[in-house]
PDB file of N, CA and C in Angstrom:
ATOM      1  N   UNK A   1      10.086  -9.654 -30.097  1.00  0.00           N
ATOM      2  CA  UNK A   1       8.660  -9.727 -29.889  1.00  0.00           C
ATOM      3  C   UNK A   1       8.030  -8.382 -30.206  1.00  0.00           C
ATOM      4  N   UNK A   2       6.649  -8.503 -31.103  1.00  0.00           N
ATOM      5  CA  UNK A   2       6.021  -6.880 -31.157  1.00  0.00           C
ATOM      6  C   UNK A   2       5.234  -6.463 -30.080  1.00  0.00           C
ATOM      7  N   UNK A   3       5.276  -5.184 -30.233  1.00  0.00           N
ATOM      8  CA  UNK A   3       4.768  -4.517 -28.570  1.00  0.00           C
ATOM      9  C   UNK A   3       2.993  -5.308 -28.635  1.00  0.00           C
ATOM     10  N   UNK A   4       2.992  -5.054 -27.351  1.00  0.00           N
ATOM     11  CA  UNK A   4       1.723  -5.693 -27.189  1.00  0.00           C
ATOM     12  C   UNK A   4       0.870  -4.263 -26.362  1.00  0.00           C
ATOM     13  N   UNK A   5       0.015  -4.030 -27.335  1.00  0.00           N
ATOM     14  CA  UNK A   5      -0.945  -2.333 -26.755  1.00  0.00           C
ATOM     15  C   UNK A   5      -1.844  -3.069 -25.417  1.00  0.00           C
ATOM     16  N   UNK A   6      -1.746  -1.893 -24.289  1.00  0.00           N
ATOM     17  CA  UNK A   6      -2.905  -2.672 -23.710  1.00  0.00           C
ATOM     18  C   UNK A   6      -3.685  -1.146 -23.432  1.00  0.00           C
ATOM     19  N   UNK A   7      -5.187  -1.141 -22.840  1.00  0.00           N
ATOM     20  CA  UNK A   7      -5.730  -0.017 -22.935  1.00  0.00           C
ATOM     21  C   UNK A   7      -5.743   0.172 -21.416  1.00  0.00           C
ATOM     22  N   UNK A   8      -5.628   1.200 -20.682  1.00  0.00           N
ATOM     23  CA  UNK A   8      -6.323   1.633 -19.303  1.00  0.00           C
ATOM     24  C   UNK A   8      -7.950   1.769 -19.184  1.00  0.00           C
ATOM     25  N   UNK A   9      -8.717   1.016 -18.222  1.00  0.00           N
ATOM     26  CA  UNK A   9     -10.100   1.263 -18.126  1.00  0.00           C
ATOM     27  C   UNK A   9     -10.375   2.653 -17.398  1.00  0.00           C
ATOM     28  N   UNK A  10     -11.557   2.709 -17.116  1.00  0.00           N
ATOM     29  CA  UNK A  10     -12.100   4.527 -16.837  1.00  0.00           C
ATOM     30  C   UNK A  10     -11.500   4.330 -15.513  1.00  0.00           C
ATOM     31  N   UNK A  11     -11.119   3.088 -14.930  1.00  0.00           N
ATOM     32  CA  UNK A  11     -10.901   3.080 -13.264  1.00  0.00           C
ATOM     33  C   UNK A  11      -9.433   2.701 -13.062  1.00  0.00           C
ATOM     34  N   UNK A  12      -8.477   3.107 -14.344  1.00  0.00           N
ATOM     35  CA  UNK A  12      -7.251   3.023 -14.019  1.00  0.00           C
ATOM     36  C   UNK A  12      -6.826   1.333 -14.482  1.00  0.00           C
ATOM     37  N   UNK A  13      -7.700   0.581 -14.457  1.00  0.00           N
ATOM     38  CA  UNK A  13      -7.306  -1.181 -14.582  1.00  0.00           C
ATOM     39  C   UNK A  13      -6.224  -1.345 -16.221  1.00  0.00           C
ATOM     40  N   UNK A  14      -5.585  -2.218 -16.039  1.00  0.00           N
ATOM     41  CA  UNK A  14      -4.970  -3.387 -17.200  1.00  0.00           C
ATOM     42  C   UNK A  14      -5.615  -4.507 -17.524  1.00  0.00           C
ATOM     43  N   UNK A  15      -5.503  -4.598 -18.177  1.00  0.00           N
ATOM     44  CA  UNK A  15      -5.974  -6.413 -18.906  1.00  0.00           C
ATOM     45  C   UNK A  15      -4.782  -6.859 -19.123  1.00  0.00           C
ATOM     46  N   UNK A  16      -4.166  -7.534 -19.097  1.00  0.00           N
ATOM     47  CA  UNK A  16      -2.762  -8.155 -19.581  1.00  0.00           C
ATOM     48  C   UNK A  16      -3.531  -9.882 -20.578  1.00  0.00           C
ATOM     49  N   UNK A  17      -2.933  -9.350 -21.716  1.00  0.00           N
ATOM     50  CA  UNK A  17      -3.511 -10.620 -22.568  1.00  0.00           C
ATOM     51  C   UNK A  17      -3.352 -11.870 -21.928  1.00  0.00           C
ATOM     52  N   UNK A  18      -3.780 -13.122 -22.380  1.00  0.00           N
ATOM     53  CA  UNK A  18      -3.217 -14.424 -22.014  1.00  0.00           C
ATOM     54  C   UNK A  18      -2.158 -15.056 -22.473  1.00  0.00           C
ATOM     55  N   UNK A  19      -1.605 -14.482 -23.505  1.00  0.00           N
ATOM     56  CA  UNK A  19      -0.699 -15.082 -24.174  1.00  0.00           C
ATOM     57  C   UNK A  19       0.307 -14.158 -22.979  1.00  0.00           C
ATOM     58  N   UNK A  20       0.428 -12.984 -22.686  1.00  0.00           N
ATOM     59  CA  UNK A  20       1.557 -12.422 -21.696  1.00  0.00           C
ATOM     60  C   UNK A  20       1.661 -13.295 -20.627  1.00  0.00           C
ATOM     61  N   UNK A  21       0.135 -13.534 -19.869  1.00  0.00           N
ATOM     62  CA  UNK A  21       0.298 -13.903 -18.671  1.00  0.00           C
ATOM     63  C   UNK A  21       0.973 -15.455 -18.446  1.00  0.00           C
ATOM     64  N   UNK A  22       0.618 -16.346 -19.462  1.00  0.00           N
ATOM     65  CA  UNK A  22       0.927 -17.718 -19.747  1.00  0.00           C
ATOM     66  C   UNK A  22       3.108 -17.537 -20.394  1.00  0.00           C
ATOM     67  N   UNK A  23       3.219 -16.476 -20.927  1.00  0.00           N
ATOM     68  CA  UNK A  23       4.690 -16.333 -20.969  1.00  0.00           C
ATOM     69  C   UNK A  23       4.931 -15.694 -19.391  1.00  0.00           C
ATOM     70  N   UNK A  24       4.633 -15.145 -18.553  1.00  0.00           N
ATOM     71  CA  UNK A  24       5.364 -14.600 -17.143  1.00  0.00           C
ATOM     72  C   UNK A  24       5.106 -16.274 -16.384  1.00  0.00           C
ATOM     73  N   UNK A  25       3.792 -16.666 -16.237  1.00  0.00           N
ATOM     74  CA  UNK A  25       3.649 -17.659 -15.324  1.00  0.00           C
ATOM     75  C   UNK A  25       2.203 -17.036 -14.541  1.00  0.00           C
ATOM     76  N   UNK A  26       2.082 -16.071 -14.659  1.00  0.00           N
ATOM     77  CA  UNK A  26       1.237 -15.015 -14.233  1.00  0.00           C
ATOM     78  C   UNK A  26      -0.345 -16.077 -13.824  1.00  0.00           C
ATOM     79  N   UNK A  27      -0.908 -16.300 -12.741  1.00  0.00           N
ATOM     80  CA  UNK A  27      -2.001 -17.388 -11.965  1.00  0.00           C
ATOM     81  C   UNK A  27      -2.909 -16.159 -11.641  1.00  0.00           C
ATOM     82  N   UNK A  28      -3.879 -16.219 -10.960  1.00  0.00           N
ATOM     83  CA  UNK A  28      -5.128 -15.473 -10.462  1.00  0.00           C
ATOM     84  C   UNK A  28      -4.132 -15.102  -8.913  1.00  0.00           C
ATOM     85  N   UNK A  29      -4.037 -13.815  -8.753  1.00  0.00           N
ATOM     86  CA  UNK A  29      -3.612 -13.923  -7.169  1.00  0.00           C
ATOM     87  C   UNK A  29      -2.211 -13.383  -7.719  1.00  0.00           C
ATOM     88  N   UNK A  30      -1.212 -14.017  -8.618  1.00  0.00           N
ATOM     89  CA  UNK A  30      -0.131 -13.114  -8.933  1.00  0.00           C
ATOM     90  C   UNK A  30       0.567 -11.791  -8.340  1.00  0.00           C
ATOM     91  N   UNK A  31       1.563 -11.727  -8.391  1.00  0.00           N
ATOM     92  CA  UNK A  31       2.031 -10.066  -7.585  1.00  0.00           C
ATOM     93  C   UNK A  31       3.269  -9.608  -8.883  1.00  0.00           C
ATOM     94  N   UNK A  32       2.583  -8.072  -9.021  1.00  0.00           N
ATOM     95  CA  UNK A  32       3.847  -7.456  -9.963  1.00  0.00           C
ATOM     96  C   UNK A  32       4.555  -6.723  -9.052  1.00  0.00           C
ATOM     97  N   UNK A  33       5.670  -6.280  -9.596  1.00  0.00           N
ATOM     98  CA  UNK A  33       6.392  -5.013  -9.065  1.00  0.00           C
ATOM     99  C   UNK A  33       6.051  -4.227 -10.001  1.00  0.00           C
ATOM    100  N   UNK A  34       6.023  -2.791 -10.031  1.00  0.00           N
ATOM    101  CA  UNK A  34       6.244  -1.899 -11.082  1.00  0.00           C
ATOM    102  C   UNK A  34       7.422  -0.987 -10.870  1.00  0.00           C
ATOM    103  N   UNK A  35       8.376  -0.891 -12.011  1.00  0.00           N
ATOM    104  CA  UNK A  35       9.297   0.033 -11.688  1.00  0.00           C
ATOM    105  C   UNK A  35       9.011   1.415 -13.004  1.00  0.00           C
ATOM    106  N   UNK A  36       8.884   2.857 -12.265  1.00  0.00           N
ATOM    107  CA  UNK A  36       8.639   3.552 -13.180  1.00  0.00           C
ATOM    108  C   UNK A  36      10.196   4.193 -13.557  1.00  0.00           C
ATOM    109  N   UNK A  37      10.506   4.558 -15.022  1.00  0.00           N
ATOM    110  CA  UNK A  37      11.830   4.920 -15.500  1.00  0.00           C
ATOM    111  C   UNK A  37      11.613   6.702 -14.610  1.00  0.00           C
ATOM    112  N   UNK A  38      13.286   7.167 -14.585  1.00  0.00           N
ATOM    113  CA  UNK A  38      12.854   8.475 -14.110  1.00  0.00           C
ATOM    114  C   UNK A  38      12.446   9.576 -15.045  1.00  0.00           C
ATOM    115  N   UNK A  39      12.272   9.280 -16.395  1.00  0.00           N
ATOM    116  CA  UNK A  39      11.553  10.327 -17.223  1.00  0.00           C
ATOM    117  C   UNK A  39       9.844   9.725 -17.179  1.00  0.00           C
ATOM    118  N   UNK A  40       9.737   8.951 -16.461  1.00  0.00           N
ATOM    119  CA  UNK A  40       8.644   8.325 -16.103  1.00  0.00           C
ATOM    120  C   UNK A  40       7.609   8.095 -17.675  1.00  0.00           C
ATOM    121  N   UNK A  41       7.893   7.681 -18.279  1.00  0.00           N
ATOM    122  CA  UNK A  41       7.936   7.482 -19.734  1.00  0.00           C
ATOM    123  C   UNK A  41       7.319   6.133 -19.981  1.00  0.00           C
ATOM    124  N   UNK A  42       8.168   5.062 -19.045  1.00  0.00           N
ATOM    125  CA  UNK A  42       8.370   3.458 -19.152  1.00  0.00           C
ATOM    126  C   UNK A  42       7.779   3.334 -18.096  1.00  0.00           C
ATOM    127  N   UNK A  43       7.395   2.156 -18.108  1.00  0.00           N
ATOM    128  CA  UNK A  43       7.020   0.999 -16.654  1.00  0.00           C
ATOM    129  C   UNK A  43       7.362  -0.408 -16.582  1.00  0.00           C
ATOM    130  N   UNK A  44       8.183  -0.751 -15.881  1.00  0.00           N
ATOM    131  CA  UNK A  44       8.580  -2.943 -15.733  1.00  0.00           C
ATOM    132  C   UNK A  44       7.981  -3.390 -15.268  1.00  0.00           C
ATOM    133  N   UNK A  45       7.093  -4.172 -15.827  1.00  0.00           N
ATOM    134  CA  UNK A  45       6.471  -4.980 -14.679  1.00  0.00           C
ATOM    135  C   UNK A  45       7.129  -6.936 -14.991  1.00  0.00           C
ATOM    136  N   UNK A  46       7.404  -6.946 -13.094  1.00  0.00           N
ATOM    137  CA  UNK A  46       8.076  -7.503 -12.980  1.00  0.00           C
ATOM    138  C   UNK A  46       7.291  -8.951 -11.805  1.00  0.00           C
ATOM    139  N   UNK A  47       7.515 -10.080 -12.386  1.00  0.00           N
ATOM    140  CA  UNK A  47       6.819 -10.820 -11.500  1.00  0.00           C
ATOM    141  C   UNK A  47       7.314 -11.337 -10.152  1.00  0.00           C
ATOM    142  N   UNK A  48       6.591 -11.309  -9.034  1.00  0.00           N
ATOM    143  CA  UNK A  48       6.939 -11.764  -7.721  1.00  0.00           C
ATOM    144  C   UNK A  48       7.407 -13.076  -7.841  1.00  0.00           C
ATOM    145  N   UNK A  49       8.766 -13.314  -7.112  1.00  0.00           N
ATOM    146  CA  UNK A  49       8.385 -14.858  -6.601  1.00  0.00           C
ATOM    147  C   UNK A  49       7.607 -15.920  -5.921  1.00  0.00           C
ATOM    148  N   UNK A  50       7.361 -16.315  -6.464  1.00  0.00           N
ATOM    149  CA  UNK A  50       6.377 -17.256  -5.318  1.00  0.00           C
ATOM    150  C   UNK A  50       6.731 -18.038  -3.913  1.00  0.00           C
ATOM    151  N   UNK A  51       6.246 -18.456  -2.697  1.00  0.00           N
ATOM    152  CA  UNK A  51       6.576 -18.482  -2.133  1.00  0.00           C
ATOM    153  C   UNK A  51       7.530 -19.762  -2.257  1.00  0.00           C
ATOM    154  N   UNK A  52       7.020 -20.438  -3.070  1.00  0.00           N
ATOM    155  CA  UNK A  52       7.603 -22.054  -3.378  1.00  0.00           C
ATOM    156  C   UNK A  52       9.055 -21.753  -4.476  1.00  0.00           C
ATOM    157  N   UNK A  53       8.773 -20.714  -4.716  1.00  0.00           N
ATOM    158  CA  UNK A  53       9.950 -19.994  -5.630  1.00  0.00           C
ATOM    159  C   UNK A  53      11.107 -20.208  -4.785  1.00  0.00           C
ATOM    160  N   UNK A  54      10.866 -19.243  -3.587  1.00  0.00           N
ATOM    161  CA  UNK A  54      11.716 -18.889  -2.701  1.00  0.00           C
ATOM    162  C   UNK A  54      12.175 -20.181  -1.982  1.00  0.00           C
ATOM    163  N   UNK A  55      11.509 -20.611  -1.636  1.00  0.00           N
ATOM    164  CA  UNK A  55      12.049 -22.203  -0.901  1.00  0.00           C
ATOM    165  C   UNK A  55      12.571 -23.018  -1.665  1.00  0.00           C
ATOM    166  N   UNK A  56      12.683 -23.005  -2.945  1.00  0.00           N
ATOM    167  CA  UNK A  56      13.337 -23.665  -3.579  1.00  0.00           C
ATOM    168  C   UNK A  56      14.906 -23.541  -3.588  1.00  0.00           C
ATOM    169  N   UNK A  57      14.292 -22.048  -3.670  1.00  0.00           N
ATOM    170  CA  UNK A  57      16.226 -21.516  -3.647  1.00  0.00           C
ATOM    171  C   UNK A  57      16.813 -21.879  -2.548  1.00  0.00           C
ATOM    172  N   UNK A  58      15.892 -21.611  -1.184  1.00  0.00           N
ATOM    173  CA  UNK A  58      16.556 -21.716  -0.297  1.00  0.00           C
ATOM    174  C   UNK A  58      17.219 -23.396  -0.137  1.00  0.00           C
ATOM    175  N   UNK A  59      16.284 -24.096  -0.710  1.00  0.00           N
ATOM    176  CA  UNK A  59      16.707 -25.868  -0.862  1.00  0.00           C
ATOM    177  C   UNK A  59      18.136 -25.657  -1.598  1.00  0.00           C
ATOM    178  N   UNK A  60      18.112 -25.134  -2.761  1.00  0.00           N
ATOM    179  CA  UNK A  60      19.312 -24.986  -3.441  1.00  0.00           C
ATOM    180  C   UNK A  60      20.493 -24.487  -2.778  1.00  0.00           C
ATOM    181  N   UNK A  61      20.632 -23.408  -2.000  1.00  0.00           N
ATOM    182  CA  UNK A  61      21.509 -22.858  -0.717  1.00  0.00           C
ATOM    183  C   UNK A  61      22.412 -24.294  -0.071  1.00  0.00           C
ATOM    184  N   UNK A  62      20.793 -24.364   0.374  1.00  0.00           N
ATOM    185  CA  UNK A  62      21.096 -25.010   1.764  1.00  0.00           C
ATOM    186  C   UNK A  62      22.197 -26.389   1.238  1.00  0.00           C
ATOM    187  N   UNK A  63      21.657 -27.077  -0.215  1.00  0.00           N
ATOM    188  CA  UNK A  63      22.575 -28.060  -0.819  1.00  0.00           C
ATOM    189  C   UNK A  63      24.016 -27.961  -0.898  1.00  0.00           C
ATOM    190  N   UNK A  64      24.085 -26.612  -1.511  1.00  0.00           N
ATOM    191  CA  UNK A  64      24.945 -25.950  -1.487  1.00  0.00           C
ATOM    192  C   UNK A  64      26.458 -25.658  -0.280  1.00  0.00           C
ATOM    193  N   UNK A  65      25.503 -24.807   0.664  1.00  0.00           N
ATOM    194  CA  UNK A  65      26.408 -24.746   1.490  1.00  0.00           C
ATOM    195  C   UNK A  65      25.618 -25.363   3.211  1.00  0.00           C
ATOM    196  N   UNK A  66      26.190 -26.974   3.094  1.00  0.00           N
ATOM    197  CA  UNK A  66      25.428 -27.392   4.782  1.00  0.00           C
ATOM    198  C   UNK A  66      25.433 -26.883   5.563  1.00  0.00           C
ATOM    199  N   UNK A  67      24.383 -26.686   6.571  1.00  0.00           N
ATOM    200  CA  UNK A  67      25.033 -26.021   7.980  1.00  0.00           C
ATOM    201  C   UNK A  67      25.920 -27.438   8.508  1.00  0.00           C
ATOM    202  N   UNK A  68      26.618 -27.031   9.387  1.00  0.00           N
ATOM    203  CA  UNK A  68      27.709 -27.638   9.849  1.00  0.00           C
ATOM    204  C   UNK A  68      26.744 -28.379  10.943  1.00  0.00           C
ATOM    205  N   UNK A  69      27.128 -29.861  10.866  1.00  0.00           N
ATOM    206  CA  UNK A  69      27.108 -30.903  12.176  1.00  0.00           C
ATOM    207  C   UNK A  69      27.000 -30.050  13.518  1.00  0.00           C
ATOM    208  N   UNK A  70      26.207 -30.330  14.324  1.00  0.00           N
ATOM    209  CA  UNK A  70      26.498 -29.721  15.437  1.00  0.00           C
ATOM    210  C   UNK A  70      27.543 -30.644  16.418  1.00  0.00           C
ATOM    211  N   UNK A  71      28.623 -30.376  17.168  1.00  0.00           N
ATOM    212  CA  UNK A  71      29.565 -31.073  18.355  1.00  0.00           C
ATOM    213  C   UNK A  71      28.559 -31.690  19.129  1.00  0.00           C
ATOM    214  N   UNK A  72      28.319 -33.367  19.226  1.00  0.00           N
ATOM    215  CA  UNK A  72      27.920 -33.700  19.933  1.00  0.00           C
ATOM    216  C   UNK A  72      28.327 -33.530  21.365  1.00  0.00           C
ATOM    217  N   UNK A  73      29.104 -32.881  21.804  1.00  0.00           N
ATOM    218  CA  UNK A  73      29.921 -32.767  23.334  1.00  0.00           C
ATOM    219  C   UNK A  73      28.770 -31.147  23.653  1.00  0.00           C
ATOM    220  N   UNK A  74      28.654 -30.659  22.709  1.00  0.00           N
ATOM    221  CA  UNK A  74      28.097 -29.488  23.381  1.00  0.00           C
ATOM    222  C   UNK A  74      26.822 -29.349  23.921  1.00  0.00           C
ATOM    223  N   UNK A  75      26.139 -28.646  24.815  1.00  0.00           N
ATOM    224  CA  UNK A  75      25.274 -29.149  25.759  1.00  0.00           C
ATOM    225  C   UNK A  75      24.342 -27.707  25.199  1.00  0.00           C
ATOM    226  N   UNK A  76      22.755 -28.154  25.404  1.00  0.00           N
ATOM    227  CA  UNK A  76      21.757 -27.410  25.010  1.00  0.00           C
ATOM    228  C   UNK A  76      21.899 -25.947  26.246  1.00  0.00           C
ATOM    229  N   UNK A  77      21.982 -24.594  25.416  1.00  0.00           N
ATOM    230  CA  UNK A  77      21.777 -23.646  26.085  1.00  0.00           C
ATOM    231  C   UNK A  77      20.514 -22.292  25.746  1.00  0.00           C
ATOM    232  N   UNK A  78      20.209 -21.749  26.704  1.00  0.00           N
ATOM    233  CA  UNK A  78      18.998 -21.049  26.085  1.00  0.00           C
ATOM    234  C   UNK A  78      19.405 -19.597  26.168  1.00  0.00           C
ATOM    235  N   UNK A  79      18.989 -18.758  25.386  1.00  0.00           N
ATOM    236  CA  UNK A  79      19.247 -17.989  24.764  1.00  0.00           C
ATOM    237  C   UNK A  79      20.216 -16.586  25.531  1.00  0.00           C
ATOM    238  N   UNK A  80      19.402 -16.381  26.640  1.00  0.00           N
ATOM    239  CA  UNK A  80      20.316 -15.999  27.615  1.00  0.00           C
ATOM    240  C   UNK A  80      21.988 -16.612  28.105  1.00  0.00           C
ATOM    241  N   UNK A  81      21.469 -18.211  28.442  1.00  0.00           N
ATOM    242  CA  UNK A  81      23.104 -18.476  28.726  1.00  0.00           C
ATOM    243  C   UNK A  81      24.127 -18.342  27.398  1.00  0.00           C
ATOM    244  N   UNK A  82      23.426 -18.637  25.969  1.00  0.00           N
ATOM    245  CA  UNK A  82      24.353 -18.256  24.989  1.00  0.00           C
ATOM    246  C   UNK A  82      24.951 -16.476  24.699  1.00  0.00           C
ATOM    247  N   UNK A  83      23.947 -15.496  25.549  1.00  0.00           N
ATOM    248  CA  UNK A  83      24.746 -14.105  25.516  1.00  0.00           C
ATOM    249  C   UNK A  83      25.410 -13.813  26.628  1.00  0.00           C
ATOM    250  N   UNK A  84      25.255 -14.755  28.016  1.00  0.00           N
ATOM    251  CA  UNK A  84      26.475 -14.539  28.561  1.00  0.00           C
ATOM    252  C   UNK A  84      27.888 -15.067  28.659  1.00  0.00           C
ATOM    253  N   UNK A  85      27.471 -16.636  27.824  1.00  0.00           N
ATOM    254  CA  UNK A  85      29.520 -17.138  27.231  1.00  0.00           C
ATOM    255  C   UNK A  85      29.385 -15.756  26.069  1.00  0.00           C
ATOM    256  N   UNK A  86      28.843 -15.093  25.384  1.00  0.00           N
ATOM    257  CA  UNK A  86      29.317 -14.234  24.427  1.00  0.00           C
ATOM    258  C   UNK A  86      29.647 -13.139  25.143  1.00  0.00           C
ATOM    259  N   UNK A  87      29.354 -12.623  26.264  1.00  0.00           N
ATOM    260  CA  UNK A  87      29.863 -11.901  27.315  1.00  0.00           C
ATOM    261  C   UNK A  87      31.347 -12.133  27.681  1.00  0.00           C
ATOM    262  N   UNK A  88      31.279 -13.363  28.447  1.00  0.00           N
ATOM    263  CA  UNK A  88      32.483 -14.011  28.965  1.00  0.00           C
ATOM    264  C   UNK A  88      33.634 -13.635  27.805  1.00  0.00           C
ATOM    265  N   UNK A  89      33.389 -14.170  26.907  1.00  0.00           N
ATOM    266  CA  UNK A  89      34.259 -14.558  25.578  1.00  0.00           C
ATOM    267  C   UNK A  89      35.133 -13.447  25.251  1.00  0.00           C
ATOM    268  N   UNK A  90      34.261 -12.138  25.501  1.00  0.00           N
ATOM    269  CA  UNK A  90      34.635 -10.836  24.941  1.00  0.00           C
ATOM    270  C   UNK A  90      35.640 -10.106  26.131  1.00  0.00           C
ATOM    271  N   UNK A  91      34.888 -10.319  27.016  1.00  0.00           N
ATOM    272  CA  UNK A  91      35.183  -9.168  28.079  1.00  0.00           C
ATOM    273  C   UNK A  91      36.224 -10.679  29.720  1.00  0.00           C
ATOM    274  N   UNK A  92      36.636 -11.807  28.908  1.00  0.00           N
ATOM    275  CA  UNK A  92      36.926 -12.935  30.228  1.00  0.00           C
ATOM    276  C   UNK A  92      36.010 -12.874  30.759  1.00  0.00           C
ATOM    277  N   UNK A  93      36.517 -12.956  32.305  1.00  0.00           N
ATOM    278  CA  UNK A  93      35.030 -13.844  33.072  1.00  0.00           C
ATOM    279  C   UNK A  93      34.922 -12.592  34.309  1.00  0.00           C
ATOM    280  N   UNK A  94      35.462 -11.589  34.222  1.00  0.00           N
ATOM    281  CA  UNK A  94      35.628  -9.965  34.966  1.00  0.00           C
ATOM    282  C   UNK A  94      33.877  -9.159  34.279  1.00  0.00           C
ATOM    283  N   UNK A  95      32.735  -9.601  35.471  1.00  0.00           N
ATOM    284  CA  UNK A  95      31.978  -8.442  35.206  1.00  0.00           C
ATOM    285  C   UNK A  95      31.965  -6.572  35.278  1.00  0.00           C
ATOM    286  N   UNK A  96      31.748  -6.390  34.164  1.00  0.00           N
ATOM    287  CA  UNK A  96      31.827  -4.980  34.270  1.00  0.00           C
ATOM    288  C   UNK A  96      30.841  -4.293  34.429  1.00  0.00           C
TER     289      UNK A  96
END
């Protein structure tokens, strides 16, 4: 692909053509990253995922690897009684 010039306005702004933004995916509202090279020379700009991005993957994960069935024998505990069997577990049933 040939470079594509873009100009800086007096207030620092980009224009990014339409033909760029329609190749990234790039919408009104969009988020870049910028990464500057360390001869600071270059700049990446790099597009955010979207949030539906992200949940997708996470759909894909989750297909992936199920969480496990829960033991129907095991009985609802709240958050406390689950750090003191993790107590118990570690240390027997001897408070220290």
């Amino acid at each position: 692909m040939e470079p594509i010039t873009l100009t800086v306005s007096s207030v620092g702004q980009i224009t990014l053509p339409r033909k760029v933004r329609k190749m990234l995916g790039l919408e009104k509202g969009s988020k870049l990253d910028v990464e500057i090279s360390e001869d600071k020379k270059t700049i990446t700009l790099k597009r955010q995922k979207t949030f539906e991005e992200v949940m997708a993957k996470l759909d894909e994960i989750d297909k992936k690897y199920p969480s496990p069935t829960p033991d129907p024998r095991s009985k609802d505990m709240t958050a406390s009684e689950m750090a003191l069997e993790g107590i118990k577990d570690i240390e027997g049933d001897t408070w220290v």
